[in-house]
N, C-alpha and C. Protein backbone atom coordinates (compact mmCIF):
# COMPACT_ATOMS: atom_id res chain seq x y z
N UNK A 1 0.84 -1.18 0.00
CA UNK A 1 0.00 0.00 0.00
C UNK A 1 0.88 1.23 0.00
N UNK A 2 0.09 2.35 -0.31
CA UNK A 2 0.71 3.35 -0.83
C UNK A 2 0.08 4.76 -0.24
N UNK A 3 0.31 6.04 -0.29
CA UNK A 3 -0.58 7.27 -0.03
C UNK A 3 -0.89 7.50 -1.81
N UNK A 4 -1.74 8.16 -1.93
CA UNK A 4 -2.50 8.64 -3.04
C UNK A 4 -1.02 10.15 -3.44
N UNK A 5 -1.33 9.59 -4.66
CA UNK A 5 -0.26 10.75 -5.84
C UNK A 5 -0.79 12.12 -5.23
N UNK A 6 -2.11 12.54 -5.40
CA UNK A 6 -2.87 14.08 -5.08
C UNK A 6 -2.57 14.44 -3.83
N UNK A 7 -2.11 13.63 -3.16
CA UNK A 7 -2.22 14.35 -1.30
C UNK A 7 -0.41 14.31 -0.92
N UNK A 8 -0.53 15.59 0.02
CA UNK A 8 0.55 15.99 -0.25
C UNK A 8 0.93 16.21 1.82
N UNK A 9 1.93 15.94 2.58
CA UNK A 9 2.07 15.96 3.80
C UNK A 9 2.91 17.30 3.70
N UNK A 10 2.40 18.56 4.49
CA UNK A 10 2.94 19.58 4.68
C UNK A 10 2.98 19.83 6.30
N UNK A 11 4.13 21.11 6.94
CA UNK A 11 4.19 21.16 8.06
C UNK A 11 4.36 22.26 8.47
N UNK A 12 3.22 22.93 9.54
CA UNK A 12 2.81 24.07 9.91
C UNK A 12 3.05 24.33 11.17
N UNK A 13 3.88 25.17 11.37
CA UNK A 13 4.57 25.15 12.15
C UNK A 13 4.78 24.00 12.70
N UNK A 14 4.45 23.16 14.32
CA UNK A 14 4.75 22.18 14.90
C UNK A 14 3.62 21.06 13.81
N UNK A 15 2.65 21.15 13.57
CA UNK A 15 1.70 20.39 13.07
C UNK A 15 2.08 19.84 11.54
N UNK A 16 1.89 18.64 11.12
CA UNK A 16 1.07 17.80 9.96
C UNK A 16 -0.14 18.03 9.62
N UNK A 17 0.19 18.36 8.21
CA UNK A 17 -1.54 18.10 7.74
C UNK A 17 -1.31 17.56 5.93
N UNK A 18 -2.56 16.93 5.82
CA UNK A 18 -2.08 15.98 4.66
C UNK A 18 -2.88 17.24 3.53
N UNK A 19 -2.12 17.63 2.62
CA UNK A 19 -2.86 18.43 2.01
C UNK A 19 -3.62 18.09 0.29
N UNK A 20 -4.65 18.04 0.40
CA UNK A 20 -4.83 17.75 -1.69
C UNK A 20 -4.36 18.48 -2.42
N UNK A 21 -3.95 17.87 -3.79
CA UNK A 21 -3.35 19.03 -4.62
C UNK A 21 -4.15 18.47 -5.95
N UNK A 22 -4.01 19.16 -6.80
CA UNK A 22 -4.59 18.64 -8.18
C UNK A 22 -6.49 18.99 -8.55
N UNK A 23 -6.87 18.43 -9.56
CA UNK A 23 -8.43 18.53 -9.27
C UNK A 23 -9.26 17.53 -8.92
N UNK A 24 -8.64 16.46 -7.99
CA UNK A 24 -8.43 15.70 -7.55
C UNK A 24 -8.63 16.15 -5.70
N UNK A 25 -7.74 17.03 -5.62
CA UNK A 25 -8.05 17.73 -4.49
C UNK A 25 -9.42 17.56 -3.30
N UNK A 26 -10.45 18.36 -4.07
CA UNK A 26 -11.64 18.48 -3.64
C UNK A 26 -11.95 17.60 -2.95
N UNK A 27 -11.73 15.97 -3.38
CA UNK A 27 -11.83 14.62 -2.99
C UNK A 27 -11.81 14.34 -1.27
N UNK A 28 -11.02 15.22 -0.63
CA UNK A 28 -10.83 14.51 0.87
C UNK A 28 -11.23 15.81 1.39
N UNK A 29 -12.43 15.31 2.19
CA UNK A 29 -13.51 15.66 2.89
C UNK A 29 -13.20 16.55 4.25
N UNK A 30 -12.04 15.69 4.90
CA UNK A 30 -11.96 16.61 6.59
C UNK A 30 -10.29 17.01 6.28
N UNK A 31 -9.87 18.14 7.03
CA UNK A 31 -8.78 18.23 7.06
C UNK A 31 -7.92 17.13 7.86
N UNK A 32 -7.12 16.18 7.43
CA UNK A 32 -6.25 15.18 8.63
C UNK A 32 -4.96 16.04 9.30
N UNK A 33 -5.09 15.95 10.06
CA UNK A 33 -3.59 16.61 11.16
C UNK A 33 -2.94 14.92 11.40
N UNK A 34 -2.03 14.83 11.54
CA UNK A 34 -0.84 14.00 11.58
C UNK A 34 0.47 14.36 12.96
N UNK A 35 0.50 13.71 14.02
CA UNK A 35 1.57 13.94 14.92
C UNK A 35 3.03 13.36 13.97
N UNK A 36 4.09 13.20 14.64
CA UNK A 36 4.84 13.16 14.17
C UNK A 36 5.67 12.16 13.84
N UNK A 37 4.79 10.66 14.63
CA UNK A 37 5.16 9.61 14.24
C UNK A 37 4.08 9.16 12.99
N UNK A 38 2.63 9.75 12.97
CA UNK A 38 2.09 9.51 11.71
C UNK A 38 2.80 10.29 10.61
N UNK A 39 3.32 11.54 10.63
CA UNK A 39 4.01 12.60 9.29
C UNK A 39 5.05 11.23 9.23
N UNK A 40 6.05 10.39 9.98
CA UNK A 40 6.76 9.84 9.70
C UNK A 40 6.37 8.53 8.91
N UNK A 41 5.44 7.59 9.45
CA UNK A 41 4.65 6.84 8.39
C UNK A 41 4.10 7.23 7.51
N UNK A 42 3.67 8.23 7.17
CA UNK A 42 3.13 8.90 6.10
C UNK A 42 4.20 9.15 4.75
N UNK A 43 5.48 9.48 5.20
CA UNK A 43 6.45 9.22 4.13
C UNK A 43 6.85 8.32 4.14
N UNK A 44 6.79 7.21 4.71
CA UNK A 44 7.15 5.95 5.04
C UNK A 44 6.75 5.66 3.15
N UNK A 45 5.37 6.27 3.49
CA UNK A 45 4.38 5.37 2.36
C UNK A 45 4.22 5.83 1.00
N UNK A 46 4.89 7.04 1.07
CA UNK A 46 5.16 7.55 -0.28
C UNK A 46 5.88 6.33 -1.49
N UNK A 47 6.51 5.45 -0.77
CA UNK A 47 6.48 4.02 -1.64
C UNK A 47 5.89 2.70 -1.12
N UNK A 48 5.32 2.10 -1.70
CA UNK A 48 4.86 0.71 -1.83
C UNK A 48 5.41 0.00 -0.46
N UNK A 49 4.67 -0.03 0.40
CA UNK A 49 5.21 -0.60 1.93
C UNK A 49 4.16 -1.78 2.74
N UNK A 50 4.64 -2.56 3.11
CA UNK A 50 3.64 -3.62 3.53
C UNK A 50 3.79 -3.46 5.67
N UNK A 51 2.81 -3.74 5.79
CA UNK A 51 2.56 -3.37 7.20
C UNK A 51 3.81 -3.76 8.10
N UNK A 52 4.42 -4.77 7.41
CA UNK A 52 5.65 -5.73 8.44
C UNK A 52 6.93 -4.69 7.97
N UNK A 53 6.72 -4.40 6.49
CA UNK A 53 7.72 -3.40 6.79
C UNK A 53 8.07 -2.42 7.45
N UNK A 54 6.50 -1.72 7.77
CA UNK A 54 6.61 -0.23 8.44
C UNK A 54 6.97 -0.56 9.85
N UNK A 55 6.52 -1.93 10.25
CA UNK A 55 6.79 -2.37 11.66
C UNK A 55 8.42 -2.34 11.64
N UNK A 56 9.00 -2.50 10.90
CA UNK A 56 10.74 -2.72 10.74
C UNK A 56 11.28 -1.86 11.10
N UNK A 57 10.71 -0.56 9.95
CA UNK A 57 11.21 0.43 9.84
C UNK A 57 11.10 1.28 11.27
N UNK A 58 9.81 1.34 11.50
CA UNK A 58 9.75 1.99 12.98
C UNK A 58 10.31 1.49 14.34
N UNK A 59 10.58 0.39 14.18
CA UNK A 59 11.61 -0.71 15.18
C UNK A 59 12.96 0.07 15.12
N UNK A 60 13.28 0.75 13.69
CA UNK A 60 14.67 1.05 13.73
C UNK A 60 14.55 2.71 14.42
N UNK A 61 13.58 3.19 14.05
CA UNK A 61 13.74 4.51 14.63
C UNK A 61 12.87 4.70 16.02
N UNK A 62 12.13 4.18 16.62
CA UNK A 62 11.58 4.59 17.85
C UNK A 62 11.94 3.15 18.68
N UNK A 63 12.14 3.52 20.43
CA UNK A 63 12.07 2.05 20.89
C UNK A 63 10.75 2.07 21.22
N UNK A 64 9.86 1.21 20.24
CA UNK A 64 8.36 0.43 20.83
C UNK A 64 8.60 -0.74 20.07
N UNK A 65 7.78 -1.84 21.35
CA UNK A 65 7.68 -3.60 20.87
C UNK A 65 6.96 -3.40 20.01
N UNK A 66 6.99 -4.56 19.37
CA UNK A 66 6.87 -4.97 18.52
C UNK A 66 5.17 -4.87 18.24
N UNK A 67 4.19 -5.96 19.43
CA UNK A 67 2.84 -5.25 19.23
C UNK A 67 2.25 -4.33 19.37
N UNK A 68 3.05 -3.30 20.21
CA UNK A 68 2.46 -1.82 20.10
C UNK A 68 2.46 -1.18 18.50
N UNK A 69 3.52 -1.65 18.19
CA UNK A 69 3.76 -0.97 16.58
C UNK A 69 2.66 -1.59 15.99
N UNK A 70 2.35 -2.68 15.67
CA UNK A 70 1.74 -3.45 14.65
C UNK A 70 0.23 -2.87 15.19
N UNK A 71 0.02 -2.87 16.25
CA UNK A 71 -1.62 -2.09 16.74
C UNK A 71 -1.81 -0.70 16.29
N UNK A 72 -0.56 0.05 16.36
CA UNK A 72 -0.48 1.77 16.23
C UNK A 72 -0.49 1.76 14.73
N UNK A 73 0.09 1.22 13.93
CA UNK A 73 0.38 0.87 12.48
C UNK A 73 -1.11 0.85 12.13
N UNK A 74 -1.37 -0.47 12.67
CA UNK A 74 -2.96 -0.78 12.14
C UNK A 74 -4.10 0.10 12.01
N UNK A 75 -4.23 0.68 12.89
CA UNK A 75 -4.91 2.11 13.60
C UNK A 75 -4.68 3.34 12.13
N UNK A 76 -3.21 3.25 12.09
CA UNK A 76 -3.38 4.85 11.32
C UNK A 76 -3.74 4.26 10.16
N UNK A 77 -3.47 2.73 9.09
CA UNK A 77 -3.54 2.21 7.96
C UNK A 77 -5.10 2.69 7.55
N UNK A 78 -5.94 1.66 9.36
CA UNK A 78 -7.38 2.19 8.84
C UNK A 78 -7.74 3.32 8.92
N UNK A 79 -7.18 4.62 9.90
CA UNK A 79 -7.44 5.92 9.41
C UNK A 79 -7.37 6.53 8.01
N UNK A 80 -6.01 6.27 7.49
CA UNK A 80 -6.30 5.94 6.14
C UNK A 80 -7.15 5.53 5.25
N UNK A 81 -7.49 4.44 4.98
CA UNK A 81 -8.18 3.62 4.65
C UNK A 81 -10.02 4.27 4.60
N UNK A 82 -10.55 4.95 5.88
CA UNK A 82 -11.39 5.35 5.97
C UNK A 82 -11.59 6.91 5.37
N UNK A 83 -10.65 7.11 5.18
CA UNK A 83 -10.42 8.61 4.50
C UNK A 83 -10.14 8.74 3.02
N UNK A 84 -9.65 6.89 2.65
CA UNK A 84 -9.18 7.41 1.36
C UNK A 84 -8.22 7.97 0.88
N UNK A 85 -7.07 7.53 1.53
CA UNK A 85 -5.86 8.25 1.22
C UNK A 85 -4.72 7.36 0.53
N UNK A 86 -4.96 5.91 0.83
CA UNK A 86 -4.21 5.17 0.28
C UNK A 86 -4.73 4.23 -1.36
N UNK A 87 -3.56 4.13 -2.03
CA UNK A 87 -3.86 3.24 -3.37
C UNK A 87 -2.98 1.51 -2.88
């Protein structure tokens, strides 16, 4: 899975927010704010990433076990997912 080509992660001052671009744009409904371990999965996903990977990847940069990741992972995938942000 992937984030969508049109949406774009920008950072305002301390804050994330996923922004639309294109005419395509219009498409996502609520503004998403993003802390800073989601802005970090969020580019995670700018390429083709499978859930065990992001679990890897975040193993290498934060210390959390292993099922906290894979629950926190899961969580933002379906935030995603419910918003429409991923291809």
């Amino acid at each position: 899975m992937k984030v969508k080509e049109n949406l774009k992660l920008r950072k305002i001052g301390t804050n994330y927010v996923i922004v639309p671009i294109g005419e395509k744009g219009s498409e996502l409904p609520d503004l998403i704010q993003l802390n800073e371990v989601g802005a970090f999965l969020w580019k995670q996903l700018q390429q083709e990433k499978s859930i065990d990977e992001l679990i890897c990847i975040l193993q290498n940069e934060y210390d959390v076990d292993y099922n906290t990741l894979k629950e926190d992972i899961n969580s933002f995938i379906e935030l995603c997912k419910n918003h429409n942000l991923l291809i």
